[in-house]
C-alpha atoms as a PDB file:
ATOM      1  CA  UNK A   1     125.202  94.060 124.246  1.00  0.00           C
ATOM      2  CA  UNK A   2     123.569  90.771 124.182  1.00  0.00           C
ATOM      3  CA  UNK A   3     123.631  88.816 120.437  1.00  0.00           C
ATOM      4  CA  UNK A   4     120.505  88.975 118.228  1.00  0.00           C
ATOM      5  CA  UNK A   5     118.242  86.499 117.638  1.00  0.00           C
ATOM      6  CA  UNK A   6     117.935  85.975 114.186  1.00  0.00           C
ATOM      7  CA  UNK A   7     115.028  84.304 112.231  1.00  0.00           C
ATOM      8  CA  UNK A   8     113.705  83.360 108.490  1.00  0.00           C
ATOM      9  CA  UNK A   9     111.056  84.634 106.896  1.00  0.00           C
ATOM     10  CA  UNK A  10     107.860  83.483 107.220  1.00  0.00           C
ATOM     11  CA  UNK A  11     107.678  81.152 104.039  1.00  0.00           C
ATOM     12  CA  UNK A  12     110.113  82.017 101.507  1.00  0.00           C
ATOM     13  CA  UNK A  13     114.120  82.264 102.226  1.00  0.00           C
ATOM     14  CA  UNK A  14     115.995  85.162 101.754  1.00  0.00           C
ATOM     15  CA  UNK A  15     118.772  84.146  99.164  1.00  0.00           C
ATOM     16  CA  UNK A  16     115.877  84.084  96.507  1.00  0.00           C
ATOM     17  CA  UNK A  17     117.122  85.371  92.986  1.00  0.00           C
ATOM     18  CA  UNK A  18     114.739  87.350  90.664  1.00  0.00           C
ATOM     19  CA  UNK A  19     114.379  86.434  87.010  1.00  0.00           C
ATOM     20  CA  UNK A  20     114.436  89.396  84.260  1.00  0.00           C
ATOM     21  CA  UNK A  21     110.710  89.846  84.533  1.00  0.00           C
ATOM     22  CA  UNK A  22     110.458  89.458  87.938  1.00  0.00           C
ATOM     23  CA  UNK A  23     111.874  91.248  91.799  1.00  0.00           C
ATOM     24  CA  UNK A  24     111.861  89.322  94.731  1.00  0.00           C
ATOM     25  CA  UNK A  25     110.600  91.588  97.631  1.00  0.00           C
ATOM     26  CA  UNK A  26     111.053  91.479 101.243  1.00  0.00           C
ATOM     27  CA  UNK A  27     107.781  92.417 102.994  1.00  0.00           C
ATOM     28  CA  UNK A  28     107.403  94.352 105.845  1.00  0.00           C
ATOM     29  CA  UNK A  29     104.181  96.401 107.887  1.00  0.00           C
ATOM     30  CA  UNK A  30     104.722  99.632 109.447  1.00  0.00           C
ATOM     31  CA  UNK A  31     100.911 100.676 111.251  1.00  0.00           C
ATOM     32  CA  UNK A  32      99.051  98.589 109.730  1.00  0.00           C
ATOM     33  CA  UNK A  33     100.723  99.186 105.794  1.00  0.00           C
ATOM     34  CA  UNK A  34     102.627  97.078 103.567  1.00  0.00           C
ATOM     35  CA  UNK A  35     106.248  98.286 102.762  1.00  0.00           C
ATOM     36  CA  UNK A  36     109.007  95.909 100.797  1.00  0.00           C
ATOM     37  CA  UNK A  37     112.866  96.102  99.284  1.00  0.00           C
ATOM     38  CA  UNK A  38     114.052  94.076  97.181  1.00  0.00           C
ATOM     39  CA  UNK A  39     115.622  90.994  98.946  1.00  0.00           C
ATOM     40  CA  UNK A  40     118.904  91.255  97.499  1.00  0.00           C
ATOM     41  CA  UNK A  41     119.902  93.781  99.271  1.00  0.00           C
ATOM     42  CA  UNK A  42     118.855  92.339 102.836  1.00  0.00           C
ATOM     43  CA  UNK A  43     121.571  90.644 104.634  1.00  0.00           C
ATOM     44  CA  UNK A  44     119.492  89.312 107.782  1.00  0.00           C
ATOM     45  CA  UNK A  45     115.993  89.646 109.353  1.00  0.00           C
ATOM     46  CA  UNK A  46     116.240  89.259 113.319  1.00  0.00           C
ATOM     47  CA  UNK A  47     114.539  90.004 116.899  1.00  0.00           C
ATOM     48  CA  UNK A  48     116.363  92.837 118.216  1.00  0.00           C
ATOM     49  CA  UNK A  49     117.805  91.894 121.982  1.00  0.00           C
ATOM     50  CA  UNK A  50     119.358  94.680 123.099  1.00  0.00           C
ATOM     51  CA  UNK A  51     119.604  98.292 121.234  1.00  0.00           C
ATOM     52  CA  UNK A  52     122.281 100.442 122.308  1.00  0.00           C
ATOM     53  CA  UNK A  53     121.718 104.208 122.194  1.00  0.00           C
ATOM     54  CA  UNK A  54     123.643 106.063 120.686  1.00  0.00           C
ATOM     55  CA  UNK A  55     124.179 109.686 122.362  1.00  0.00           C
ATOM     56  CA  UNK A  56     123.539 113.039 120.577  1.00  0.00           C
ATOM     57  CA  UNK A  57     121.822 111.299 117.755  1.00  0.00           C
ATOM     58  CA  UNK A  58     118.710 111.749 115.231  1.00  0.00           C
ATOM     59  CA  UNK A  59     115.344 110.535 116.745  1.00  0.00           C
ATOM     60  CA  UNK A  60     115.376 108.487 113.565  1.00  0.00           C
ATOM     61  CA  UNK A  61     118.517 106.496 114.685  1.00  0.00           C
ATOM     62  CA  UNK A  62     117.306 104.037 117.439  1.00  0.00           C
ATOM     63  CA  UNK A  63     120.930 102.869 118.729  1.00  0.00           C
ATOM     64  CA  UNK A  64     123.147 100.028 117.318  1.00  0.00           C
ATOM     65  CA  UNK A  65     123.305  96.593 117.920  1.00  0.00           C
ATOM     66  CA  UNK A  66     125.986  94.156 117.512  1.00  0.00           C
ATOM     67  CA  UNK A  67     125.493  91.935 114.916  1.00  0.00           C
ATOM     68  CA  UNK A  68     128.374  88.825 114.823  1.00  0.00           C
ATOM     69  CA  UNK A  69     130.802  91.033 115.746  1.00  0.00           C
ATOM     70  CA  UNK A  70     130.038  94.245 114.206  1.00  0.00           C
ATOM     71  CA  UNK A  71     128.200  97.100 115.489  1.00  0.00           C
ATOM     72  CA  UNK A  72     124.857  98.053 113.121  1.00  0.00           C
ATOM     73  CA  UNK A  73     122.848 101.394 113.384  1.00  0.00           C
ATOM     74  CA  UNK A  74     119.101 100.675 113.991  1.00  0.00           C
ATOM     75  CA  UNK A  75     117.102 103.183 112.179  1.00  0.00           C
ATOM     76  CA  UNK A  76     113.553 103.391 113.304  1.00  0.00           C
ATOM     77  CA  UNK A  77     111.553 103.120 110.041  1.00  0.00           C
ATOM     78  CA  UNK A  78     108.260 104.731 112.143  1.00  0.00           C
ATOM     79  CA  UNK A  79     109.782 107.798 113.314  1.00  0.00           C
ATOM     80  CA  UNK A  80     111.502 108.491 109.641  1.00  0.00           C
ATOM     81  CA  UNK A  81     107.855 108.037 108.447  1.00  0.00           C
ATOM     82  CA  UNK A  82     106.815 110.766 110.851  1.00  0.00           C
ATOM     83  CA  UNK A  83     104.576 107.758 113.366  1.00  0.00           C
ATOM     84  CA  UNK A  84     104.928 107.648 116.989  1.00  0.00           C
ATOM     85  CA  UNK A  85     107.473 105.393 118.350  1.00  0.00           C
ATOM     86  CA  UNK A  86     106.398 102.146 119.907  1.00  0.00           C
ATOM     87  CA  UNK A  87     108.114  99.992 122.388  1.00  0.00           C
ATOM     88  CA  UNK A  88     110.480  97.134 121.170  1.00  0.00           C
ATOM     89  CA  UNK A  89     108.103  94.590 122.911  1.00  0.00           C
ATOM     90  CA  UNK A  90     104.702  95.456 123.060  1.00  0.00           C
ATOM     91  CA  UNK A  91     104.103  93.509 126.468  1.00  0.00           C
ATOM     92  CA  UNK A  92     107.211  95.620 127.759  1.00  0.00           C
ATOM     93  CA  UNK A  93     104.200  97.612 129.044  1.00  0.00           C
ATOM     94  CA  UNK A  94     102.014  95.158 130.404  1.00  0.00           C
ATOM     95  CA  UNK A  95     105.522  94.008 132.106  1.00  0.00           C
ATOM     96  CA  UNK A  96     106.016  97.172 133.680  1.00  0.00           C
ATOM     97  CA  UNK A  97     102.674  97.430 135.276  1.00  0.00           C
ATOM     98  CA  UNK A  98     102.521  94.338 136.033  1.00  0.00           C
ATOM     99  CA  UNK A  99     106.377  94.647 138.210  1.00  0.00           C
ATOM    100  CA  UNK A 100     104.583  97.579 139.739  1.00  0.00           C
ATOM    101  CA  UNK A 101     102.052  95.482 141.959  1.00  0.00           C
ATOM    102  CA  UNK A 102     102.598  93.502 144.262  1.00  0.00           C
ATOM    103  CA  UNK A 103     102.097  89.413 144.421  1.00  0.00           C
ATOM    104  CA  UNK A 104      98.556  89.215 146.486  1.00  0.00           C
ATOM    105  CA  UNK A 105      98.857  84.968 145.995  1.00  0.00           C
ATOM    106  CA  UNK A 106      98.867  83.207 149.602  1.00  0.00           C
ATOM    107  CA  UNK A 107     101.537  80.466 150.569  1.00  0.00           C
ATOM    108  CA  UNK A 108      98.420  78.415 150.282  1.00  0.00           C
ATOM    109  CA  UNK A 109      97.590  79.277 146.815  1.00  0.00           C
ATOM    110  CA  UNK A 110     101.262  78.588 145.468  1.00  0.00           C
ATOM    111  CA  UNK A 111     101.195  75.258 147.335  1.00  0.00           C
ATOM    112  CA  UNK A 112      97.918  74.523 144.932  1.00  0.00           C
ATOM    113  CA  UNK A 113      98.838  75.487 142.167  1.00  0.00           C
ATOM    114  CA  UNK A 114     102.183  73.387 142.334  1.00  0.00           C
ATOM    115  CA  UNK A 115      99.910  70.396 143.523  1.00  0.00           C
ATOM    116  CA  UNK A 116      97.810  70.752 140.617  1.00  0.00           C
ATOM    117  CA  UNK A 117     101.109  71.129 138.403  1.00  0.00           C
ATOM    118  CA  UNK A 118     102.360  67.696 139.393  1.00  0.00           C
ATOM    119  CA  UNK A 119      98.961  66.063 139.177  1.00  0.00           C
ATOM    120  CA  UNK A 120      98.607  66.815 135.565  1.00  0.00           C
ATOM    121  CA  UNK A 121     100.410  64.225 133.601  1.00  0.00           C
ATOM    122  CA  UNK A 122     101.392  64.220 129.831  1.00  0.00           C
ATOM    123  CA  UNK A 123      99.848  61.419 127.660  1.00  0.00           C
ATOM    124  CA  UNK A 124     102.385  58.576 126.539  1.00  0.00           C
ATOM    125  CA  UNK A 125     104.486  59.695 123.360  1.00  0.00           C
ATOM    126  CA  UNK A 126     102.795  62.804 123.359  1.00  0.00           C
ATOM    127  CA  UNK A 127     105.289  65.109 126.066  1.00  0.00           C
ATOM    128  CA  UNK A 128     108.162  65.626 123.619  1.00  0.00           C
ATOM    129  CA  UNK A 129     105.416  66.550 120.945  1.00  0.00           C
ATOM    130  CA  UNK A 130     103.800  68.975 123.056  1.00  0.00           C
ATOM    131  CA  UNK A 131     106.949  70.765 123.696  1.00  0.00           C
ATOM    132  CA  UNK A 132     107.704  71.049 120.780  1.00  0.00           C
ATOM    133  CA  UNK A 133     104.430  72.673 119.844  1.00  0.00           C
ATOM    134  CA  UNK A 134     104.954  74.972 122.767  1.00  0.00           C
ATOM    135  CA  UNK A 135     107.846  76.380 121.629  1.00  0.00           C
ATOM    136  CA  UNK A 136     106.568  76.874 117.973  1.00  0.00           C
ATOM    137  CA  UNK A 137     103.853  78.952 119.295  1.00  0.00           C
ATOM    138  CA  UNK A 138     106.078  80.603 122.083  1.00  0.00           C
ATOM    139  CA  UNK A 139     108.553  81.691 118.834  1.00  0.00           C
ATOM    140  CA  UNK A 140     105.188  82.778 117.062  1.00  0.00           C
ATOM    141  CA  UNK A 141     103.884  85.062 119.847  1.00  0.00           C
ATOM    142  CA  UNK A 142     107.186  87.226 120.330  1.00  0.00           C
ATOM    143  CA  UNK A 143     107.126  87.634 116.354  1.00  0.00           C
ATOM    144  CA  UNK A 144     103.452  88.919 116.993  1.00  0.00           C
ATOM    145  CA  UNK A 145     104.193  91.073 119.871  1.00  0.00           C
ATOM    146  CA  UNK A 146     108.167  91.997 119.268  1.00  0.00           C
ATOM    147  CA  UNK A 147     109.286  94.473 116.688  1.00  0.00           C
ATOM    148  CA  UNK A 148     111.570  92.681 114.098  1.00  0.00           C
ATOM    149  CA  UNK A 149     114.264  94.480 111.981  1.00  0.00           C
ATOM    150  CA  UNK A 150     115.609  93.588 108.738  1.00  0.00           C
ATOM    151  CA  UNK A 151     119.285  94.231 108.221  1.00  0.00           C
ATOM    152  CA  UNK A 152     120.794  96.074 104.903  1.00  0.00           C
ATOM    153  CA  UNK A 153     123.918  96.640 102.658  1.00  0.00           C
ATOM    154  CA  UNK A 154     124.189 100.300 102.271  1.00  0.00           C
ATOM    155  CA  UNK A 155     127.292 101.780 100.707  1.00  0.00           C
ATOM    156  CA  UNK A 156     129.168  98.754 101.696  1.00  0.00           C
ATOM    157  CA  UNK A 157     128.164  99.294 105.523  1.00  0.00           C
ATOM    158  CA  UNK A 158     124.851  97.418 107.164  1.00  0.00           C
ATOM    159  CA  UNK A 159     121.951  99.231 108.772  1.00  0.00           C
ATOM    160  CA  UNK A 160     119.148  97.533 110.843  1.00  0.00           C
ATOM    161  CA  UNK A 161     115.694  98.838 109.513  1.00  0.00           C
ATOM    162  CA  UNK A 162     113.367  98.625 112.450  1.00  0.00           C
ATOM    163  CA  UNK A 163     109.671  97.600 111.254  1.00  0.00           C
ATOM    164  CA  UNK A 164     106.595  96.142 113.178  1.00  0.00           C
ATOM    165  CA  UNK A 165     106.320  92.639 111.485  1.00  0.00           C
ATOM    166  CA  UNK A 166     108.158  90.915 108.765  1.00  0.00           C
ATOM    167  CA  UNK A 167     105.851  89.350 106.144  1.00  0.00           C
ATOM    168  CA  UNK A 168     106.655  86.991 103.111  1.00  0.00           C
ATOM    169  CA  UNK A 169     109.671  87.360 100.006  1.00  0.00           C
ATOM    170  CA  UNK A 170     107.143  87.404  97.443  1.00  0.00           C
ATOM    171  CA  UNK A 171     107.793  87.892  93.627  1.00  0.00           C
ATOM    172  CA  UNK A 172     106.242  90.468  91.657  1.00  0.00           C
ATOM    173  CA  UNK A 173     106.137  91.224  87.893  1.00  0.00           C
ATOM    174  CA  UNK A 174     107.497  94.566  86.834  1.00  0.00           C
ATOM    175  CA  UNK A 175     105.037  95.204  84.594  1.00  0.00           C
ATOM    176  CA  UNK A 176     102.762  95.797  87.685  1.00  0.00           C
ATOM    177  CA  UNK A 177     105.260  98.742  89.000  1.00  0.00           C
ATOM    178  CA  UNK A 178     103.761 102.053  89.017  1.00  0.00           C
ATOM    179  CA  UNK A 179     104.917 105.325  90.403  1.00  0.00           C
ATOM    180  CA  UNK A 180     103.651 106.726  93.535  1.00  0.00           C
ATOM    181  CA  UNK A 181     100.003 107.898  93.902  1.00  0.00           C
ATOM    182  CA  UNK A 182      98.736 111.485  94.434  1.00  0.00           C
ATOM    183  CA  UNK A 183      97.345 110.187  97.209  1.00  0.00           C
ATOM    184  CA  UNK A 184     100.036 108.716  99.433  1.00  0.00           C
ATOM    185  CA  UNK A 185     101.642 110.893 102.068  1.00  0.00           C
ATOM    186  CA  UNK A 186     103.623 113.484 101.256  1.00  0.00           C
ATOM    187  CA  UNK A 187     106.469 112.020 103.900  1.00  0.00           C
ATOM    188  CA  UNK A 188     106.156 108.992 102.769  1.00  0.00           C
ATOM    189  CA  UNK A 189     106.348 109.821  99.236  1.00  0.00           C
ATOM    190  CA  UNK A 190     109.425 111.289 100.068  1.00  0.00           C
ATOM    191  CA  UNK A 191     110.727 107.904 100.811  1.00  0.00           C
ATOM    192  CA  UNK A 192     108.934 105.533  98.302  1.00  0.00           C
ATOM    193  CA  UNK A 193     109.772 104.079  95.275  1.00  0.00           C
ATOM    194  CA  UNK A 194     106.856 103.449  93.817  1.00  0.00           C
ATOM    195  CA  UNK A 195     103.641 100.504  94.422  1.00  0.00           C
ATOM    196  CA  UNK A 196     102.448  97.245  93.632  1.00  0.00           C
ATOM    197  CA  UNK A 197      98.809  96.621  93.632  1.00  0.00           C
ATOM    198  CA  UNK A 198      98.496  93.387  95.158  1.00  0.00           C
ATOM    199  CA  UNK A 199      95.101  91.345  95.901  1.00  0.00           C
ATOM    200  CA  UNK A 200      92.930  93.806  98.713  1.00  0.00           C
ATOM    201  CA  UNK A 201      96.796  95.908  99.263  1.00  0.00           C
ATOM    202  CA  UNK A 202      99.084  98.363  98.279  1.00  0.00           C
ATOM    203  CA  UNK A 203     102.643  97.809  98.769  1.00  0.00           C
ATOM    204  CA  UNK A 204     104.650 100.664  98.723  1.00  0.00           C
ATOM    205  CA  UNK A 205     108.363 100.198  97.569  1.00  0.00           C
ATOM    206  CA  UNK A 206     110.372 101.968 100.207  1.00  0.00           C
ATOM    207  CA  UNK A 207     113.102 103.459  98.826  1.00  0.00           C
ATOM    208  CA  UNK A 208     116.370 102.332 101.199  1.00  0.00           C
ATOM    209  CA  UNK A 209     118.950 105.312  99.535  1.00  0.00           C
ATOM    210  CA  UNK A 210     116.513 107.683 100.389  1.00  0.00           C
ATOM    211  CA  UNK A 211     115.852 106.307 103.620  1.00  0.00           C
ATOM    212  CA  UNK A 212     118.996 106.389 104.275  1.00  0.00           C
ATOM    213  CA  UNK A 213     120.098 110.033 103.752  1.00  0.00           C
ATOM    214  CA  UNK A 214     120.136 111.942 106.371  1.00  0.00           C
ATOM    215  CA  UNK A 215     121.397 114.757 105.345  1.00  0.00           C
ATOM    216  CA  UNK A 216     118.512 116.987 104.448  1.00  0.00           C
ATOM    217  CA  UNK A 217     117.367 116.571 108.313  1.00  0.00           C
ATOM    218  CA  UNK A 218     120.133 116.463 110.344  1.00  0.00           C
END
C-alpha cells in the first residue's frame, strides 16, 4: 500500500478548540447532504491512495489503508447510510473507457501538437506563477472529483470515514442543537445525533459510536 495524501480543510484547521457555548464541527457531504462530528475527535482528513480490501468483510468496511505506519479500517459512510457505492475517483470511469479505445492520432498529428507545444512561450516572470496556479487548481480538481476520508479516534483505535467532499470546521452554538426530525430517514436516524439549522441547510450530526457498531448487522 502506497502512503496517503493528506490535506487541510478547506478554511479552518483542524486543532480548533470549542468554547463552553460553542462545538467546532467538521463538515462533510454524503449525496448531496451535509453531515459533521465534532473536530476533536478527527485525527486527519486525507485523499485515499490505495484501499486495501479486506476479505470476508461487511459491505460497510471498504478495506484499510496504512496511515504512517499503521493500518486504518475505511468504513464507507454511503453504504452504512444504505446509498449506492461510488468509485474512489469519479474519472476512474471516464479512465476506463477511455484505456478501452484505441489512440486514432496520426504520427503527423503528434508531431503538431509538439510543434505547437514549443511555439507557445510563457511571458517573462510569469512561468513560475503559472505553475504554481496550475497546481492549485490541479489539487482543487481531485478534491472535486476524488472521495476524501476523514480519519477518527474510536475506542483508542482510528477508523477512516469515507465521505464525498470535506467542507469547512465551522462553529456552532448549542443552543441551535435540536433532536432529529420526524422527517429524516429512518436509517439515517439510526445514525444521527441530532441537526443544526444552518442558512438554506440542515446539518445532520452523525453520530460516530453509532456508526461505528457493528454489531447489530454483522
Amino acid at each position: 500500500m502506497t502512503g496517503q495524501a493528506l490535506v487541510a480543510a478547506d478554511s479552518n484547521e483542524i486543532d480548533g478548540v470549542a468554547s463552553d457555548n460553542t462545538i467546532e464541527f467538521v463538515t462533510f457531504n454524503i449525496a448531496g447532504q451535509l453531515f459533521g462530528i465534532p473536530v476533536l475527535i478527527v485525527q486527519d482528513i486525507l485523499l485515499p491512495e490505495s484501499i486495501a480490501s479486506i476479505p470476508l468483510a461487511p459491505p460497510e468496511v471498504r478495506g484499510s489503508i496504512n496511515l504512517r505506519g499503521r493500518i486504518v479500517t475505511v468504513i464507507d459512510v454511503r453504504v452504512r447510510l444504505g446509498l449506492n457505492r461510488r468509485a474512489i475517483n469519479a474519472k476512474d470511469e471516464l479512465r476506463v473507457k477511455a484505456a478501452n479505445k484505441k489512440d486514432s492520432d496520426s504520427a503527423e498529428e503528434r508531431g503538431e501538437a509538439r510543434a505547437e507545444k514549443k511555439s507557445e512561450k510563457p511571458e517573462s516572470g510569469a512561468g513560475s506563477e503559472n505553475v504554481e496556479l496550475s497546481a492549485v487548481e490541479e489539487v482543487k480538481n481531485k478534491k472535486q472529483n476524488h472521495m476524501m476520508a476523514v480519519t477518527v479516534e474510536h475506542h483508542n483505535e482510528l477508523y477512516t470515514l469515507l465521505v464525498d467532499s470535506v467542507g469547512d470546521v465551522i462553529p456552532l452554538s448549542k443552543e441551535n442543537y435540536e433532536g432529529n426530525p420526524s422527517t429524516l430517514d429512518p436509517l439515517w436516524r439510526e445514525f444521527a445525533g441530532g441537526v443544526y439549522r444552518l442558512e438554506g441547510r440542515l446539518m445532520v450530526v452523525l453520530d460516530v459510536e453509532r456508526l461505528l457498531d457493528f454489531r447489530a448487522k454483522i
